[in-house]
N, C-alpha and C. Protein backbone atom coordinates (compact mmCIF):
# COMPACT_ATOMS: atom_id res chain seq x y z
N UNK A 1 4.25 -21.86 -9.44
CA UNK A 1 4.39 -21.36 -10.79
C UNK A 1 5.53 -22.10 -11.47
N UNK A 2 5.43 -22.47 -12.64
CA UNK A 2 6.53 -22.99 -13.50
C UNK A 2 6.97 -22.06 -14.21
N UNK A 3 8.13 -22.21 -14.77
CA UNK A 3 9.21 -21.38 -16.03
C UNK A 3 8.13 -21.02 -16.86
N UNK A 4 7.26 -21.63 -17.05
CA UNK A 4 5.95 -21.17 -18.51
C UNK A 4 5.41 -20.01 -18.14
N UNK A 5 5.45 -19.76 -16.40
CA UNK A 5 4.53 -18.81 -16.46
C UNK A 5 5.20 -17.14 -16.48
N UNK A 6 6.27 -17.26 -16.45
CA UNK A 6 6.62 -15.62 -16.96
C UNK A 6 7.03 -15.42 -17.95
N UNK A 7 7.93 -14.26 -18.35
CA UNK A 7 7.97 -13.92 -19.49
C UNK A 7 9.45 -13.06 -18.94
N UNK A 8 10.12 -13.27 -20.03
CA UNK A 8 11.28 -12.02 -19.93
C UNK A 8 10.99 -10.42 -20.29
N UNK A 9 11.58 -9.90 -18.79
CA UNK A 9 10.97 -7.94 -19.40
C UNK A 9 12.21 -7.56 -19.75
N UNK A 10 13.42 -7.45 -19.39
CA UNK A 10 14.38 -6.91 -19.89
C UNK A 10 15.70 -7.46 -20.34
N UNK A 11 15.38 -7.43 -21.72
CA UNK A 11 16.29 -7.81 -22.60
C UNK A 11 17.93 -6.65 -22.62
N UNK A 12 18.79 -6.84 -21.36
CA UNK A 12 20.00 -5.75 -21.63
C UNK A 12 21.36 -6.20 -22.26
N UNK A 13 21.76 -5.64 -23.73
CA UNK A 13 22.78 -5.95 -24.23
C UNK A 13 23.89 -4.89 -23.81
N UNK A 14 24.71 -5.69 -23.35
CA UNK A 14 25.86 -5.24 -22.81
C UNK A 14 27.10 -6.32 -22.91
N UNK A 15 28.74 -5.68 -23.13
CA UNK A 15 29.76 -6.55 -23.19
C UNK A 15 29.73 -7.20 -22.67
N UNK A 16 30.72 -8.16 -22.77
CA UNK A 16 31.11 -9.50 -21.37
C UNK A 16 32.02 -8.88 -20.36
N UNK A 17 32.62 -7.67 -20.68
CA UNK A 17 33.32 -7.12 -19.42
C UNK A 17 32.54 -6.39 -18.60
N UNK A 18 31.77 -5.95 -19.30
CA UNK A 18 30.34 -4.93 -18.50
C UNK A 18 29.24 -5.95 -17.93
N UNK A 19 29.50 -6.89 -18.42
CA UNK A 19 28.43 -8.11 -17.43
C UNK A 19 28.75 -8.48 -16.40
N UNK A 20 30.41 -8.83 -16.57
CA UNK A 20 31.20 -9.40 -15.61
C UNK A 20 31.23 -8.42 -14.49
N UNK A 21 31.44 -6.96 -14.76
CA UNK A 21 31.18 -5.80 -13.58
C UNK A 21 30.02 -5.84 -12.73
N UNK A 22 28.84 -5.97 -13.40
CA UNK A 22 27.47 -5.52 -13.31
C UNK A 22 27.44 -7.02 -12.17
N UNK A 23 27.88 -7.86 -12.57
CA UNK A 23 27.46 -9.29 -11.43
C UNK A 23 28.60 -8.96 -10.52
N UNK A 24 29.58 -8.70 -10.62
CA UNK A 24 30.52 -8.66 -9.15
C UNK A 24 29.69 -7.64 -8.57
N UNK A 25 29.44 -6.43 -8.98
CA UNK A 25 28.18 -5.40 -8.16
C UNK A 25 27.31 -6.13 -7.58
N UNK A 26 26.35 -6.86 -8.15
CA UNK A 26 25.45 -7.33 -7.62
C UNK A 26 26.22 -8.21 -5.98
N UNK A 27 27.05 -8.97 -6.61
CA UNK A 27 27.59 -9.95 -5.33
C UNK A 27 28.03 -8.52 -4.43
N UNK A 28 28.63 -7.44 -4.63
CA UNK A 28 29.45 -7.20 -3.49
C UNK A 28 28.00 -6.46 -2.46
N UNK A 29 26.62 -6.40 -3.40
CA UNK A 29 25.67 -5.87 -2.90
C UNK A 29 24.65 -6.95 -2.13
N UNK A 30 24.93 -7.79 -2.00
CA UNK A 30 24.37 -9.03 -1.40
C UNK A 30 23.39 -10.17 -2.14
N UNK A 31 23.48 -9.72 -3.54
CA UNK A 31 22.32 -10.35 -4.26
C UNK A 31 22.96 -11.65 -4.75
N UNK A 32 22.90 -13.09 -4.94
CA UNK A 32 23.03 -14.00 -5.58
C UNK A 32 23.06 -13.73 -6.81
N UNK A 33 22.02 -12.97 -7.84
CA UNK A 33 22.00 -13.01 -8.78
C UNK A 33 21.85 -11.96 -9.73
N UNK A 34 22.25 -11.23 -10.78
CA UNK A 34 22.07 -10.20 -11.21
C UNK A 34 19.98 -10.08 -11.69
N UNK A 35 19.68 -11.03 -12.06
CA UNK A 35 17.98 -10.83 -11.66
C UNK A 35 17.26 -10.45 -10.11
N UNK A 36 17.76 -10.55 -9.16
CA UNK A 36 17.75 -10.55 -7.89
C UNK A 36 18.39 -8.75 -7.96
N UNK A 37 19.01 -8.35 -8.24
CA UNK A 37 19.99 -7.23 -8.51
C UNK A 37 18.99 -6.17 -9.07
N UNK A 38 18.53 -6.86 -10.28
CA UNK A 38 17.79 -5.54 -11.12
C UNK A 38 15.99 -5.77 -10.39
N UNK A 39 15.74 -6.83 -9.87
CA UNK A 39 14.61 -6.17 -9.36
C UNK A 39 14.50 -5.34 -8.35
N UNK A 40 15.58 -5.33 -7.21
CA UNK A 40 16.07 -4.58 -6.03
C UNK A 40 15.94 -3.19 -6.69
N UNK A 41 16.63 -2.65 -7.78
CA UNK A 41 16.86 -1.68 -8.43
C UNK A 41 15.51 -1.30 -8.78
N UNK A 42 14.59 -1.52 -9.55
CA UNK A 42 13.12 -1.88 -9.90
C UNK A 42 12.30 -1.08 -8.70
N UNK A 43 12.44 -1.88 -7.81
CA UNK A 43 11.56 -1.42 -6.86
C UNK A 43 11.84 -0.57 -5.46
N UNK A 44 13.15 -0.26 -5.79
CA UNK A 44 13.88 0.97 -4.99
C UNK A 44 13.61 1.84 -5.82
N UNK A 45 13.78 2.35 -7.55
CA UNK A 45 13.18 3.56 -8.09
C UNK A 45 11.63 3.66 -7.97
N UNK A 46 11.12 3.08 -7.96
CA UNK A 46 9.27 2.78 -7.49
C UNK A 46 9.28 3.54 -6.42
N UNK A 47 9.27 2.92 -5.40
CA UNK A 47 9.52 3.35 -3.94
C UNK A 47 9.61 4.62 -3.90
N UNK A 48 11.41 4.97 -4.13
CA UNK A 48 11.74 6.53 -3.93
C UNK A 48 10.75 7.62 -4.89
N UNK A 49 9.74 7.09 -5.94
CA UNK A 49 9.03 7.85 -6.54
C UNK A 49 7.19 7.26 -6.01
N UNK A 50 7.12 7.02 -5.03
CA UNK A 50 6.25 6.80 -4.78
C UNK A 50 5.00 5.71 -5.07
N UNK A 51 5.71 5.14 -6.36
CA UNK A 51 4.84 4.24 -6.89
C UNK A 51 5.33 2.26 -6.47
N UNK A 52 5.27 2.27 -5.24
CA UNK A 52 5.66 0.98 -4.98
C UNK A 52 5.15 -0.34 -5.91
N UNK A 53 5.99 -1.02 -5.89
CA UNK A 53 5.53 -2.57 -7.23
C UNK A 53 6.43 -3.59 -6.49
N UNK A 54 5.01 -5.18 -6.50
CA UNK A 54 5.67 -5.77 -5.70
C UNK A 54 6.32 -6.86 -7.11
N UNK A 55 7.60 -7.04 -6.89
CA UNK A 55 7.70 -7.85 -7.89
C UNK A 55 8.22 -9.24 -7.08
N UNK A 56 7.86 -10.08 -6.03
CA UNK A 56 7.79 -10.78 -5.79
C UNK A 56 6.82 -11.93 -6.29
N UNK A 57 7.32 -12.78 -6.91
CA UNK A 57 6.03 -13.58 -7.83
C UNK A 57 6.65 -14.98 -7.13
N UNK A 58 7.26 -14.96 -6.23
CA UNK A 58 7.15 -16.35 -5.18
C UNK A 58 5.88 -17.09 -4.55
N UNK A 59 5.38 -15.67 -4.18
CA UNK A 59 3.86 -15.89 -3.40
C UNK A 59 4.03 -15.83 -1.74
N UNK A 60 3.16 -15.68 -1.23
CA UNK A 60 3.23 -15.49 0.00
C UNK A 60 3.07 -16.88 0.99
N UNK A 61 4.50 -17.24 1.78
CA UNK A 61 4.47 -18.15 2.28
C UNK A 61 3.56 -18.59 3.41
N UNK A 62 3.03 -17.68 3.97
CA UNK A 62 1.82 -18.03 4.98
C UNK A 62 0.81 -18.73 4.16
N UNK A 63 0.54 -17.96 3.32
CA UNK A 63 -0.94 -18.45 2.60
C UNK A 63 -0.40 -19.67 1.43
N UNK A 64 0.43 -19.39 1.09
CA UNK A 64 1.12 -20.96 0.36
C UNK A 64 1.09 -21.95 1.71
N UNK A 65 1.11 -22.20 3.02
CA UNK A 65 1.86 -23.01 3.95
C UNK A 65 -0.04 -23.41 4.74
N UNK A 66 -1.32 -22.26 4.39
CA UNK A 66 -2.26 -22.81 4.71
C UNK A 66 -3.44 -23.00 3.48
N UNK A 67 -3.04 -23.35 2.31
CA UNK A 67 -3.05 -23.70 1.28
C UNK A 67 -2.64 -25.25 1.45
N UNK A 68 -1.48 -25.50 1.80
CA UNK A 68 -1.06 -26.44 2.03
C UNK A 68 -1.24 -27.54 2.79
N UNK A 69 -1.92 -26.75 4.18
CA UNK A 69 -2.05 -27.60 5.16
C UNK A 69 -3.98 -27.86 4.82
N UNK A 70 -4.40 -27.06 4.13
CA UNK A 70 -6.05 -27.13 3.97
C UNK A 70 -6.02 -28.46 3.20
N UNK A 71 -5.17 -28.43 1.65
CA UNK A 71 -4.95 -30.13 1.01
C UNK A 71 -4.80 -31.05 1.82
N UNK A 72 -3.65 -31.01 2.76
CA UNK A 72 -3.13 -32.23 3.61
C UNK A 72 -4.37 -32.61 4.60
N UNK A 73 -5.52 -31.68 4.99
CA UNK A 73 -6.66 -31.91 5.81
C UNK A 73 -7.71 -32.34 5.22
N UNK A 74 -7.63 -32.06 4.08
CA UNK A 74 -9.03 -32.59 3.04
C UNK A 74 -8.40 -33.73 1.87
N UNK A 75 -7.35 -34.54 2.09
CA UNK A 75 -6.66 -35.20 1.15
C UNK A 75 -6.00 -35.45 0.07
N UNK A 76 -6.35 -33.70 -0.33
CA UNK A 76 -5.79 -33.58 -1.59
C UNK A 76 -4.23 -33.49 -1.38
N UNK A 77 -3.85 -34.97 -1.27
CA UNK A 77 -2.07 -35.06 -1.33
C UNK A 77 -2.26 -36.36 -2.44
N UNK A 78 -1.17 -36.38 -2.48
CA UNK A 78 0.20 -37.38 -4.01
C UNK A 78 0.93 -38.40 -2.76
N UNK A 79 0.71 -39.83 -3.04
CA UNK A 79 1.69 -40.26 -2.72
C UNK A 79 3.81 -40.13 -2.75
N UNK A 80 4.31 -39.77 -1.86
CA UNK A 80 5.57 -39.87 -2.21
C UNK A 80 6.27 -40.09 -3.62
N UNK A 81 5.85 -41.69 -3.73
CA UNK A 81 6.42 -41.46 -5.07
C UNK A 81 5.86 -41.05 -6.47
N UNK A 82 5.19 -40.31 -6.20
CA UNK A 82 4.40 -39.10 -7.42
C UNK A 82 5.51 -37.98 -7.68
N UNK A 83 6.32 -37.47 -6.44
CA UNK A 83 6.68 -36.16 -6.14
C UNK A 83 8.13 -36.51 -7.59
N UNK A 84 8.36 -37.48 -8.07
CA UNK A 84 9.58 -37.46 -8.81
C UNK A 84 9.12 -37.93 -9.93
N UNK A 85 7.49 -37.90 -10.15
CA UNK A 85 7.52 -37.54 -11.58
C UNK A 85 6.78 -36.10 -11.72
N UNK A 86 6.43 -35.47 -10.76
CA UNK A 86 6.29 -34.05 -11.37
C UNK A 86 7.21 -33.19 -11.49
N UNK A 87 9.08 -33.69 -11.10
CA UNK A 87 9.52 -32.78 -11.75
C UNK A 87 10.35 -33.30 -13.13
N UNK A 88 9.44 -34.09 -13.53
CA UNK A 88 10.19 -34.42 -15.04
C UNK A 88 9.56 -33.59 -16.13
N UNK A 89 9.99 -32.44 -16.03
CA UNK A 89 8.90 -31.97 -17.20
C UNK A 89 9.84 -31.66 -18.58
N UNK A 90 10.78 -32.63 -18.67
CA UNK A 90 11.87 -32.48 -19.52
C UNK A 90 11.42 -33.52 -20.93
């Protein structure tokens, strides 16, 4: 998936001192990132109310990894130096 394909859901306005809180939380909670932070949050109120939601939109690495290996068996691969112009999408 590329940057095109989502969309922003929550737009939260808050100070720069209340941001600055809200991300040391996140770090002292193990998350890298305050997006990483509020989906944890997301899908822990789901959960504890019964309505689980997966918000993982990585994809599932098994089936990404035989996805992968099905191309590499039927040829659908890119020479090497292809791989550095697909990430020019600038």
């Amino acid at each position: 998936m590329t940057e095109k394909d989502y969309v922003v859901l929550v737009d939260l306005r808050v100070k720069p001192e209340t941001r600055k809180q809200i991300e040391e939380l996140a770090h002292r909670r193990g998350y890298d990132s305050t997006d990483e932070y509020v989906r944890a949050l997301i899908a822990s109120d789901a959960n504890a109310h019964g309505e689980p939601v997966d918000l993982d939109d990585e994809g599932d690495p098994i089936e990404d990894f035989r996805q992968g290996w099905k191309d590499a068996m039927t040829g659908k691969t890119l020479p090497a130096s292809a791989l550095w112009d697909l990430g020019d999408d600038d």
